[in-house]
PDB file of N, CA and C in Angstrom:
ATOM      1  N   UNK A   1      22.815 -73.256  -2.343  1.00  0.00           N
ATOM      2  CA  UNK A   1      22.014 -73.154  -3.524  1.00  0.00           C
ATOM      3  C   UNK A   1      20.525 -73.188  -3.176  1.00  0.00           C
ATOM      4  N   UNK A   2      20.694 -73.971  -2.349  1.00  0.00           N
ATOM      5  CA  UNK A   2      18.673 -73.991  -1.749  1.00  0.00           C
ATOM      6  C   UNK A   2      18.446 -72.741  -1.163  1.00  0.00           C
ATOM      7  N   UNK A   3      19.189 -71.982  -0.394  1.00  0.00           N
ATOM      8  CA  UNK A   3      18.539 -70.540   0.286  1.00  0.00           C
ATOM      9  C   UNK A   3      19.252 -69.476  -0.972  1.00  0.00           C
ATOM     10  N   UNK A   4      19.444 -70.071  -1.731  1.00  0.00           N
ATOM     11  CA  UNK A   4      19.166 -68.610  -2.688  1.00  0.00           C
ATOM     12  C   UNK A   4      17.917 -69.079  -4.051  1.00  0.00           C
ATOM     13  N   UNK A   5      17.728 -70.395  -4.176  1.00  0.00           N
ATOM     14  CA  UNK A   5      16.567 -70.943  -4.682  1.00  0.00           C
ATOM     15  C   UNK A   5      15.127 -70.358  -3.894  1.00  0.00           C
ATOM     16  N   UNK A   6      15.337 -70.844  -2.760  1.00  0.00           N
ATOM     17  CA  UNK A   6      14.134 -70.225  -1.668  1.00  0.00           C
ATOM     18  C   UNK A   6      13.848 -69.016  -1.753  1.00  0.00           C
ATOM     19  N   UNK A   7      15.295 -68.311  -2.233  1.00  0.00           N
ATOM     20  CA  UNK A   7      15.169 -66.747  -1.791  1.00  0.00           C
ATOM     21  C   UNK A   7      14.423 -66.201  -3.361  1.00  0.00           C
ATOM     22  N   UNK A   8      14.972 -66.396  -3.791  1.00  0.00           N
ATOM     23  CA  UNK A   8      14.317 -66.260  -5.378  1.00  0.00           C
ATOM     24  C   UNK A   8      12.774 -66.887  -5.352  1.00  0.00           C
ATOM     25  N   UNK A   9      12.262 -67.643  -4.903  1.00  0.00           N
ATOM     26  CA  UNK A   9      10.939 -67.722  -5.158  1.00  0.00           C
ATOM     27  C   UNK A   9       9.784 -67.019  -4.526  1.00  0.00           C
ATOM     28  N   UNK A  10      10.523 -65.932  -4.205  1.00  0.00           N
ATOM     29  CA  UNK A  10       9.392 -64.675  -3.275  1.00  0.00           C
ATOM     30  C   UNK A  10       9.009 -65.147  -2.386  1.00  0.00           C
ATOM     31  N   UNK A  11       8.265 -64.111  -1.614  1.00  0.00           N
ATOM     32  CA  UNK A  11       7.182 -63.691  -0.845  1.00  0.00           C
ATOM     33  C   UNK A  11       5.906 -64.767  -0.599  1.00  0.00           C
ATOM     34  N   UNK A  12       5.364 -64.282  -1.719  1.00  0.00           N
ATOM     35  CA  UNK A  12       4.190 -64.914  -2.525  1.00  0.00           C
ATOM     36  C   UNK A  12       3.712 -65.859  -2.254  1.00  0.00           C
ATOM     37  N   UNK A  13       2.762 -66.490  -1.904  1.00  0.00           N
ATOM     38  CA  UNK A  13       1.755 -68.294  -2.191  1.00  0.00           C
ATOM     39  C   UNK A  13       1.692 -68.449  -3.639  1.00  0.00           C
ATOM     40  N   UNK A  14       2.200 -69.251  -4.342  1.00  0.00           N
ATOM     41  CA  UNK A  14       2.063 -69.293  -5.546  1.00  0.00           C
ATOM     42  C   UNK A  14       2.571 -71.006  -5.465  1.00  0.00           C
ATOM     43  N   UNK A  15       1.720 -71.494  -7.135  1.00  0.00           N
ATOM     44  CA  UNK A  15       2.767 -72.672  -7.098  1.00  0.00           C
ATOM     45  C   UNK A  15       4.255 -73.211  -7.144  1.00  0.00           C
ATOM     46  N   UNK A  16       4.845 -72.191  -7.698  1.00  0.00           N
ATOM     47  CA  UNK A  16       6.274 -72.213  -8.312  1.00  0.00           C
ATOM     48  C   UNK A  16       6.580 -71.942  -6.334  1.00  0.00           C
ATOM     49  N   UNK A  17       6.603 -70.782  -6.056  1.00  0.00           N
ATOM     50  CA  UNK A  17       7.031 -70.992  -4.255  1.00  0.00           C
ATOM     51  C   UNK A  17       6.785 -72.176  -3.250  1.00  0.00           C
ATOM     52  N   UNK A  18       5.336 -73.239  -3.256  1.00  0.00           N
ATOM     53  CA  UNK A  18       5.195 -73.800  -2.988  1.00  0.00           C
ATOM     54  C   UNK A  18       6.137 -74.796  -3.429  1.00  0.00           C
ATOM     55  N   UNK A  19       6.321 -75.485  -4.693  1.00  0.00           N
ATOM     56  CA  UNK A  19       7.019 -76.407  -5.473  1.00  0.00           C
ATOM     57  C   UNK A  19       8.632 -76.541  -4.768  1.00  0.00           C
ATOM     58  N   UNK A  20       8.961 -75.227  -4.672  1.00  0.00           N
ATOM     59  CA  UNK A  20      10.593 -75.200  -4.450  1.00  0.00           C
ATOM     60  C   UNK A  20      10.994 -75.324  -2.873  1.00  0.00           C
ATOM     61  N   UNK A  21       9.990 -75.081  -1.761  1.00  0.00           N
ATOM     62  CA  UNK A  21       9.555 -75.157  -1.015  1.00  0.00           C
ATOM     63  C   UNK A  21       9.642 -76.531  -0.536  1.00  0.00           C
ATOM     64  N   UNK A  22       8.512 -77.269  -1.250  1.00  0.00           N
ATOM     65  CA  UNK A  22       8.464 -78.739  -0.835  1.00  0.00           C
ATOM     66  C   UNK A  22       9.464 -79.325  -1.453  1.00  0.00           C
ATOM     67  N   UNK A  23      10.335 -78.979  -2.250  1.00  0.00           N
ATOM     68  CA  UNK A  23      11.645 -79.572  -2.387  1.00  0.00           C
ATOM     69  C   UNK A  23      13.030 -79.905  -1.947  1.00  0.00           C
ATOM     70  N   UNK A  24      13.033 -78.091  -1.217  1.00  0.00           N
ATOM     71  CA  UNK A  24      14.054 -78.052  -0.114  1.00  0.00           C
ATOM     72  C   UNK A  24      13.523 -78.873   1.011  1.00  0.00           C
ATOM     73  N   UNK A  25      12.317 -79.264   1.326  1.00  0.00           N
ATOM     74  CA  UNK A  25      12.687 -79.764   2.023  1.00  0.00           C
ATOM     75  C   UNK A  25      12.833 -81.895   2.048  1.00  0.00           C
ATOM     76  N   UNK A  26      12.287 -81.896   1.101  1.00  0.00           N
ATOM     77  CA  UNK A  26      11.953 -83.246   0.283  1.00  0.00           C
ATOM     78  C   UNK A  26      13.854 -83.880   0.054  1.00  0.00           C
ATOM     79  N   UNK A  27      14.804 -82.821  -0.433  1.00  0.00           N
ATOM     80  CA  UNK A  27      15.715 -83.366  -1.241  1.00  0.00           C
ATOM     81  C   UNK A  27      16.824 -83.493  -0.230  1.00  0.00           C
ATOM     82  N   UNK A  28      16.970 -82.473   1.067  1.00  0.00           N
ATOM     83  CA  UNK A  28      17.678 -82.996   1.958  1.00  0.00           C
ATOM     84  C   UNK A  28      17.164 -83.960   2.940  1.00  0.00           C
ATOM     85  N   UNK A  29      16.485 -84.680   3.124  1.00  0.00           N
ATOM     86  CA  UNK A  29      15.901 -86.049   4.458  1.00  0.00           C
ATOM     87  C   UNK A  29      16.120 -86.921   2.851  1.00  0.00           C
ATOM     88  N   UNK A  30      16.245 -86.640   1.752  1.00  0.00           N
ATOM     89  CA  UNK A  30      16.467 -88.141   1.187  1.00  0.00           C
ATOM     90  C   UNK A  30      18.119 -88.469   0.760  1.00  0.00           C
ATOM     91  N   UNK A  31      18.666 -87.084   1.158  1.00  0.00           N
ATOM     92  CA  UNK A  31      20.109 -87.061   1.005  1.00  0.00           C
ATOM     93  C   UNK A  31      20.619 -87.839   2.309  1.00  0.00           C
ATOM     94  N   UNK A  32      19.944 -87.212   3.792  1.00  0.00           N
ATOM     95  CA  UNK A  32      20.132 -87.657   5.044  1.00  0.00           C
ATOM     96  C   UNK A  32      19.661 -89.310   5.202  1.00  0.00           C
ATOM     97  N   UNK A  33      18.677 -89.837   4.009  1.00  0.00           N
ATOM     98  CA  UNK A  33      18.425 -91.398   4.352  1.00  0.00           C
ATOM     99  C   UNK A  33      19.669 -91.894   3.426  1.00  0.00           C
ATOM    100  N   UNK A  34      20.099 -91.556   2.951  1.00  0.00           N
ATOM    101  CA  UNK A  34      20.824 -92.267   1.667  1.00  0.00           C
ATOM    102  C   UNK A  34      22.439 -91.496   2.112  1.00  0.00           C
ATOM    103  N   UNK A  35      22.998 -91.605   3.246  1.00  0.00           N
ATOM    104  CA  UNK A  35      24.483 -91.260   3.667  1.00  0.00           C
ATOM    105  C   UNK A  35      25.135 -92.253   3.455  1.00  0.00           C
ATOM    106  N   UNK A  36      24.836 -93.142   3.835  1.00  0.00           N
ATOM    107  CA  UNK A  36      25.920 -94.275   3.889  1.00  0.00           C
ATOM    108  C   UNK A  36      26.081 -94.514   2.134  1.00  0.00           C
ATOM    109  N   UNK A  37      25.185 -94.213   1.144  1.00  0.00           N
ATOM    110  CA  UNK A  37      25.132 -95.184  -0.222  1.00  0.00           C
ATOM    111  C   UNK A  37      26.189 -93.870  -1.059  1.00  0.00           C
ATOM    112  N   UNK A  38      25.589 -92.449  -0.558  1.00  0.00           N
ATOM    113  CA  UNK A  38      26.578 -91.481  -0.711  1.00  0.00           C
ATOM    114  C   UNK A  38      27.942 -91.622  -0.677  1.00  0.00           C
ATOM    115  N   UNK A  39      28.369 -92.177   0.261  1.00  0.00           N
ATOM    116  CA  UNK A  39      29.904 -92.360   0.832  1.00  0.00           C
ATOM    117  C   UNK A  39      30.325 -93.572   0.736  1.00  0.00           C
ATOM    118  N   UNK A  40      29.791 -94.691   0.046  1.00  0.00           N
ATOM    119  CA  UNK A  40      30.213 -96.160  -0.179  1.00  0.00           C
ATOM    120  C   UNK A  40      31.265 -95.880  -1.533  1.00  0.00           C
ATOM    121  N   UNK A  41      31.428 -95.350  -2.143  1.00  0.00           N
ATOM    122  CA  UNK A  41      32.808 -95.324  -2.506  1.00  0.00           C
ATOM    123  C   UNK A  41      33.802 -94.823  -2.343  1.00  0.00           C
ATOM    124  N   UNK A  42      34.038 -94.231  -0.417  1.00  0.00           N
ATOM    125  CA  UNK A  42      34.813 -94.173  -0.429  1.00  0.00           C
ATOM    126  C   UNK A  42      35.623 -95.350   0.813  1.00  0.00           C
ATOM    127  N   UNK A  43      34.414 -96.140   1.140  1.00  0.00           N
ATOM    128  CA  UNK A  43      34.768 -97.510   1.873  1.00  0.00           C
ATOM    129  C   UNK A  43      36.165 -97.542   2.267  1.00  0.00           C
ATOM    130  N   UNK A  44      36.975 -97.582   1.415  1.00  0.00           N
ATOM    131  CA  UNK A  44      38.068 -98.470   1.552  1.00  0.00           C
ATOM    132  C   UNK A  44      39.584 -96.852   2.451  1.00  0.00           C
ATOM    133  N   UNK A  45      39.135 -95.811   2.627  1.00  0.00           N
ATOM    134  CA  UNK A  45      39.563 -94.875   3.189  1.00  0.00           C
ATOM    135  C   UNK A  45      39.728 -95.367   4.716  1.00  0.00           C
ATOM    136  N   UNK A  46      41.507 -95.457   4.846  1.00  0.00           N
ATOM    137  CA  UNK A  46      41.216 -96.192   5.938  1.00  0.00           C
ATOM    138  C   UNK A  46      40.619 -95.528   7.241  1.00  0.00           C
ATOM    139  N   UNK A  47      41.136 -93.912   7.291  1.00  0.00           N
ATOM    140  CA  UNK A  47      40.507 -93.089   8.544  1.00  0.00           C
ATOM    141  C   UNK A  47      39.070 -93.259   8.363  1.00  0.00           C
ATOM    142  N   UNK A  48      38.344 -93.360   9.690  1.00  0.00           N
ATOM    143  CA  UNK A  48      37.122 -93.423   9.368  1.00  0.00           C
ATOM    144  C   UNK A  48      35.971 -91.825   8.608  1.00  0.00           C
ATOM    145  N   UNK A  49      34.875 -92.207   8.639  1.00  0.00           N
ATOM    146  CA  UNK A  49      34.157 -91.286   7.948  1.00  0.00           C
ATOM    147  C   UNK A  49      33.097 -90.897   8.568  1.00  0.00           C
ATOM    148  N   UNK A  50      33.046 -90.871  10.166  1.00  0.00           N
ATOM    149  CA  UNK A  50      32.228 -90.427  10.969  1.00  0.00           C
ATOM    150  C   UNK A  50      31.932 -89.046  10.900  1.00  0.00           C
ATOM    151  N   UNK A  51      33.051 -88.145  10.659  1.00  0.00           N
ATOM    152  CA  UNK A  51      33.078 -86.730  11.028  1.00  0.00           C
ATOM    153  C   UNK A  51      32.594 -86.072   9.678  1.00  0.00           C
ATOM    154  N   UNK A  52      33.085 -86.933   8.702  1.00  0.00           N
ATOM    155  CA  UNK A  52      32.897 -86.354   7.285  1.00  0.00           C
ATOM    156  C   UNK A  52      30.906 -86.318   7.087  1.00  0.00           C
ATOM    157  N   UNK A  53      30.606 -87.658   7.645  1.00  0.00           N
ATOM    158  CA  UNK A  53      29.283 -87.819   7.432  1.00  0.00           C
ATOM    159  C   UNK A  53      28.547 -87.020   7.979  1.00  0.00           C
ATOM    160  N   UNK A  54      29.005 -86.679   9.874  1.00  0.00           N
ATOM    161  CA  UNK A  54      28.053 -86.021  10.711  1.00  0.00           C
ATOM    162  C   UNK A  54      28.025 -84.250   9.974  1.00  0.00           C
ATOM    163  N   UNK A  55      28.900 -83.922   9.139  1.00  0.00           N
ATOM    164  CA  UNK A  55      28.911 -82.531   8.549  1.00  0.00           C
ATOM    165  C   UNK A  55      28.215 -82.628   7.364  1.00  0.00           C
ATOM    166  N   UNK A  56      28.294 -84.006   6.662  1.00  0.00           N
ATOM    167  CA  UNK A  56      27.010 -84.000   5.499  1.00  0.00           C
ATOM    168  C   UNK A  56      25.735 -83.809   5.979  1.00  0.00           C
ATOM    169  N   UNK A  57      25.185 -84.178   7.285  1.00  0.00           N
ATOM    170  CA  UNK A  57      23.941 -84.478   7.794  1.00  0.00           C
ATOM    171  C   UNK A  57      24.106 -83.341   8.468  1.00  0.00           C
ATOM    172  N   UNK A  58      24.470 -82.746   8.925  1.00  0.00           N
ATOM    173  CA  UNK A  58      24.752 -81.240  10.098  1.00  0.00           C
ATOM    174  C   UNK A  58      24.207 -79.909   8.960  1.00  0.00           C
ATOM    175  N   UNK A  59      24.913 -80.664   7.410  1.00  0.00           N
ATOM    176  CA  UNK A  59      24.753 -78.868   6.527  1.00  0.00           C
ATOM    177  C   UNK A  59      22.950 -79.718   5.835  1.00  0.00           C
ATOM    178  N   UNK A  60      22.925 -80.456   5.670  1.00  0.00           N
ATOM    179  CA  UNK A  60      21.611 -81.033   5.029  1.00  0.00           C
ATOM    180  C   UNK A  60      20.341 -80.710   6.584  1.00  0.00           C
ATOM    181  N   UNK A  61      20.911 -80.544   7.379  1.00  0.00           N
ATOM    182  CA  UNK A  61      20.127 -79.972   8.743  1.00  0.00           C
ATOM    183  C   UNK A  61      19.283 -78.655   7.792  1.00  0.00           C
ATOM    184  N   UNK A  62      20.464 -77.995   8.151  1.00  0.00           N
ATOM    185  CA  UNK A  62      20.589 -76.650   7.863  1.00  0.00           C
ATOM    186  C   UNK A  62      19.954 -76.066   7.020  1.00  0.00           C
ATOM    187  N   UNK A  63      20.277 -76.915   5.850  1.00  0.00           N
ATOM    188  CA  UNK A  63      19.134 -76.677   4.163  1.00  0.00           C
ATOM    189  C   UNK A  63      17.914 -76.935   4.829  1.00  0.00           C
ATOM    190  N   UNK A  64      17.560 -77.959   5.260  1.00  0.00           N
ATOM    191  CA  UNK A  64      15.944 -77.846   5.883  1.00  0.00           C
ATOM    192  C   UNK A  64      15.429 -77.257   6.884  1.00  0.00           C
ATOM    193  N   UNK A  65      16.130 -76.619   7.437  1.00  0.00           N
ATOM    194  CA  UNK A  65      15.911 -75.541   8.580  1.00  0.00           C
ATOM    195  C   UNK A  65      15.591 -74.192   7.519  1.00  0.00           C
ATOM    196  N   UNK A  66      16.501 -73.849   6.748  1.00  0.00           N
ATOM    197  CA  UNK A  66      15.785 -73.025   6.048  1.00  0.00           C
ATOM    198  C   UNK A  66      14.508 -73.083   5.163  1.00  0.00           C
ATOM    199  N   UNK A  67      14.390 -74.353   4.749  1.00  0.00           N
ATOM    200  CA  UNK A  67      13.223 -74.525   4.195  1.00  0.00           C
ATOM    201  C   UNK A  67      11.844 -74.340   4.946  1.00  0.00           C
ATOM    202  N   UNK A  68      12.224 -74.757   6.337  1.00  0.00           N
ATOM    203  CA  UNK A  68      11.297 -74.866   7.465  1.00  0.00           C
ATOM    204  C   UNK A  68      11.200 -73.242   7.277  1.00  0.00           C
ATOM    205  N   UNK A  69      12.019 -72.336   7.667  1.00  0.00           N
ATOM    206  CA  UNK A  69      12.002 -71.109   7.728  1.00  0.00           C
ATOM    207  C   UNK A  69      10.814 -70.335   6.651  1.00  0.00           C
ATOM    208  N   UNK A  70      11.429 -70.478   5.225  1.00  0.00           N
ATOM    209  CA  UNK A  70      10.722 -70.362   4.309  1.00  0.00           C
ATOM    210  C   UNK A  70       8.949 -70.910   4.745  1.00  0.00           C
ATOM    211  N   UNK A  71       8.776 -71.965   4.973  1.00  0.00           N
ATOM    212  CA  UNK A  71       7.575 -72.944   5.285  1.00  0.00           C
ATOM    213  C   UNK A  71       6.815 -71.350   6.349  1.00  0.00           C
ATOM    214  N   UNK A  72       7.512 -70.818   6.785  1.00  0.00           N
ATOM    215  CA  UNK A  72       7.415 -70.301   7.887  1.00  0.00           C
ATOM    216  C   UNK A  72       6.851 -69.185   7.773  1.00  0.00           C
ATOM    217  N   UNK A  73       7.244 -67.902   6.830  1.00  0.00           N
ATOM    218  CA  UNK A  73       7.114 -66.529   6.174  1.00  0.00           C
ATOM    219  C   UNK A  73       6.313 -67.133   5.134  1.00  0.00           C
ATOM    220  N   UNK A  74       6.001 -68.028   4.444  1.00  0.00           N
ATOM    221  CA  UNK A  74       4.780 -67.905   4.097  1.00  0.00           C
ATOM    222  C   UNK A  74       3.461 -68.305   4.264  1.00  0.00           C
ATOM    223  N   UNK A  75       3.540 -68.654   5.761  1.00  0.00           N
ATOM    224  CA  UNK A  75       2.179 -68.555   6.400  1.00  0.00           C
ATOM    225  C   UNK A  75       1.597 -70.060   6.649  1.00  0.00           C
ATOM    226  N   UNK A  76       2.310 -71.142   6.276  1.00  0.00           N
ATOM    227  CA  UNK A  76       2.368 -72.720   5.891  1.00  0.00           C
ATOM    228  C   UNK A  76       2.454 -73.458   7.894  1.00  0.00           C
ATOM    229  N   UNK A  77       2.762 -72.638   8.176  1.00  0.00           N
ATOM    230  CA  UNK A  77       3.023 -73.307   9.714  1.00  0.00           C
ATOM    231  C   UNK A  77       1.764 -72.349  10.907  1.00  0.00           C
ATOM    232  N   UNK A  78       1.175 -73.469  11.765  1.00  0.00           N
ATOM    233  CA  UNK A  78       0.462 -72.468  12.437  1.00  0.00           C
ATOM    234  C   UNK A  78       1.319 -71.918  13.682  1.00  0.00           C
ATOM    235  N   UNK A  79       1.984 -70.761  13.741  1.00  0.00           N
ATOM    236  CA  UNK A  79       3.070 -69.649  14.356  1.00  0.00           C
ATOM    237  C   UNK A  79       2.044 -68.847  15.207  1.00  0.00           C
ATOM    238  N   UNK A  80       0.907 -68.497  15.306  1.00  0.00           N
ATOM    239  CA  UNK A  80       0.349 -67.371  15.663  1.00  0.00           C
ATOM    240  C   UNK A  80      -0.969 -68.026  16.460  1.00  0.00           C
ATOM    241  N   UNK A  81      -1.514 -67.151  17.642  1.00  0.00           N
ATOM    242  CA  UNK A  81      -2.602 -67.834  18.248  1.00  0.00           C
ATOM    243  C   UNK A  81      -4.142 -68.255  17.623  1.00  0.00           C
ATOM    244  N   UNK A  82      -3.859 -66.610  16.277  1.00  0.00           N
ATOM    245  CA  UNK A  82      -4.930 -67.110  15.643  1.00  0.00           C
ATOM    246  C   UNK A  82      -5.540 -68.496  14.842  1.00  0.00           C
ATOM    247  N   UNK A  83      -3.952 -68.939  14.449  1.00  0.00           N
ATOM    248  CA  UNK A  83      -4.087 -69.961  13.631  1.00  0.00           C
ATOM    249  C   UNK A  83      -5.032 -71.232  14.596  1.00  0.00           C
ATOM    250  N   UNK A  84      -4.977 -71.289  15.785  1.00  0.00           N
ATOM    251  CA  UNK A  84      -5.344 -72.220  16.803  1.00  0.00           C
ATOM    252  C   UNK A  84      -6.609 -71.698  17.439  1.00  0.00           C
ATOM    253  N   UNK A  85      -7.259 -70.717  16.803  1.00  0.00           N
ATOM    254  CA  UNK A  85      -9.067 -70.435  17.390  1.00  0.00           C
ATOM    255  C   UNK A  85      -9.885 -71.265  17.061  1.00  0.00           C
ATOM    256  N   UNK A  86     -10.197 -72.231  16.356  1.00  0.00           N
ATOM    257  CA  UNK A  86     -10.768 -73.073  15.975  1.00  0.00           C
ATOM    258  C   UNK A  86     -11.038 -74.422  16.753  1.00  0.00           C
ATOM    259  N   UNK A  87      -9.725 -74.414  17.442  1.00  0.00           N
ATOM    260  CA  UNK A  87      -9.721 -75.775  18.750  1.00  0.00           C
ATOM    261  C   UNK A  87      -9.954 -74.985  20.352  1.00  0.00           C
ATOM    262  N   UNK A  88     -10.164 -73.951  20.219  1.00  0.00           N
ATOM    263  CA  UNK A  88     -10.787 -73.457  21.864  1.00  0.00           C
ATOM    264  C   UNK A  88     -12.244 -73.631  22.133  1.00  0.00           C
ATOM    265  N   UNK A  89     -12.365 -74.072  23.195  1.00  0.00           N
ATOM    266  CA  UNK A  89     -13.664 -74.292  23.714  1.00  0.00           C
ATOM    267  C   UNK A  89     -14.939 -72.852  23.120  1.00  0.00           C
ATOM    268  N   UNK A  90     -16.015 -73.461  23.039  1.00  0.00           N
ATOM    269  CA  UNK A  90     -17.017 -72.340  23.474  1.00  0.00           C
ATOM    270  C   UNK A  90     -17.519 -72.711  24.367  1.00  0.00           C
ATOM    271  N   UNK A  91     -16.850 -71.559  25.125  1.00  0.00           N
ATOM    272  CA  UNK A  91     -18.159 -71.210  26.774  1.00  0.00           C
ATOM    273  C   UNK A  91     -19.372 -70.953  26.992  1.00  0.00           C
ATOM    274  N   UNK A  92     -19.893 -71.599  27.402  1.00  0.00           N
ATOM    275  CA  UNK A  92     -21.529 -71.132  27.958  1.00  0.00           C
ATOM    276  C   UNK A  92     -21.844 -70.632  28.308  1.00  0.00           C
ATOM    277  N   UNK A  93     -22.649 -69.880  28.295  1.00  0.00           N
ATOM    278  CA  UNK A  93     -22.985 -68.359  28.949  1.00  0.00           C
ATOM    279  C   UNK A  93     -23.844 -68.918  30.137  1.00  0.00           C
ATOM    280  N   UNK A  94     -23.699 -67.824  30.473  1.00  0.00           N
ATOM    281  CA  UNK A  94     -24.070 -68.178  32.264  1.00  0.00           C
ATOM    282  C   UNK A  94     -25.464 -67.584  32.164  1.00  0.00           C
ATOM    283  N   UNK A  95     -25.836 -66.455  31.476  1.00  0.00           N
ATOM    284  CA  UNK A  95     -27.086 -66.019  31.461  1.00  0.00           C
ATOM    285  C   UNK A  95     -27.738 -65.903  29.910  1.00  0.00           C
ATOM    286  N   UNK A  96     -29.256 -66.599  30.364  1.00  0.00           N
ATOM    287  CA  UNK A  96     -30.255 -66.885  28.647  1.00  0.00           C
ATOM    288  C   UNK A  96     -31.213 -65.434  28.479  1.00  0.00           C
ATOM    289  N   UNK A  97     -31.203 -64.662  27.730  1.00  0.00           N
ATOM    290  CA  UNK A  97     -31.896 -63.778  27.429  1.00  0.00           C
ATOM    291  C   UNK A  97     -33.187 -63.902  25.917  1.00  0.00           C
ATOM    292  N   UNK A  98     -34.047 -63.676  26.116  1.00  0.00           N
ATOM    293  CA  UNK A  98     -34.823 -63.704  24.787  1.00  0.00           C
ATOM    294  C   UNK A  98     -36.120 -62.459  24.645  1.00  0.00           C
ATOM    295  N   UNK A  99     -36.581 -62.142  23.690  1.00  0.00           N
ATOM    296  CA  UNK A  99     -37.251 -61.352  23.737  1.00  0.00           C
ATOM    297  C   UNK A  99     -38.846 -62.050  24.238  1.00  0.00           C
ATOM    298  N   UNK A 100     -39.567 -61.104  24.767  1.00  0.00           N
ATOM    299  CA  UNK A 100     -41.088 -61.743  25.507  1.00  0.00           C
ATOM    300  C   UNK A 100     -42.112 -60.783  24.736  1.00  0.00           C
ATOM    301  N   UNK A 101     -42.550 -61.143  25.469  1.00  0.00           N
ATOM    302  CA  UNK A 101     -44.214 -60.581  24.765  1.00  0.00           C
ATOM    303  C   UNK A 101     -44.403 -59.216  25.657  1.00  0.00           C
ATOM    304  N   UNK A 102     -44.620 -57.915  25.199  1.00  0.00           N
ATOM    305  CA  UNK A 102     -45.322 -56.687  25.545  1.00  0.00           C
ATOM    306  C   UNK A 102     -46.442 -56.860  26.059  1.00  0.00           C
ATOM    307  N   UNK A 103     -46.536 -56.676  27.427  1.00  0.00           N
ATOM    308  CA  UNK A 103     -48.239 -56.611  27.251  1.00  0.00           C
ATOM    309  C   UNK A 103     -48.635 -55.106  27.212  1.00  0.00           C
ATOM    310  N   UNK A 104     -50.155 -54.991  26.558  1.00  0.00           N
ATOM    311  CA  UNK A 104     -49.998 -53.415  26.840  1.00  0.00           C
ATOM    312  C   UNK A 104     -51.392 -53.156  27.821  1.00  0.00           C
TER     313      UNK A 104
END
């Protein structure tokens, strides 16, 4: 439901894309903190619930991997070298030039 939510909110920078955006990824890490309170009723199951859990947290990965993705195509992550020109040195030039006086 989240990558067809994602997918539906375009292209675009807009708020509504942003919003759904920071949700996918907001709503699975609070699903992933809150596993155990998820699955406390089913406690008393005597097989354990290791495998069941690591696939709740494995597909809640996943939803935020796409969100990351999304985060991604619309320009939200710095991906590209340009995004990082701002932290490169400026070099000094090795030679000072200025204009002088004409004599005539």
């Amino acid at each position: 439901m989240q990558a067809f939510m994602l997918w539906m909110a375009g292209s675009g920078v807009n708020i509504f894309s942003i919003m759904i955006t920071v949700y996918a990824i907001i709503n699975p890490a609070k699903a992933i903190m809150s596993t155990n309170s998820a699955f406390a009723r089913f406690s008393d199951v005597k097989k354990g619930m290791f495998e069941v859990k690591a696939v709740f947290i494995l597909l809640n990965l996943l939803s935020m991997a796409v969100a990351i993705y999304k985060c991604a195509t619309l320009g939200f992550l710095p991906t590209t070298p340009s995004d990082w020109v701002s932290m490169l040195p400026v070099k000094e030039a090795m030679e000072f030039s200025s204009g002088g006086l004409a004599s005539f």
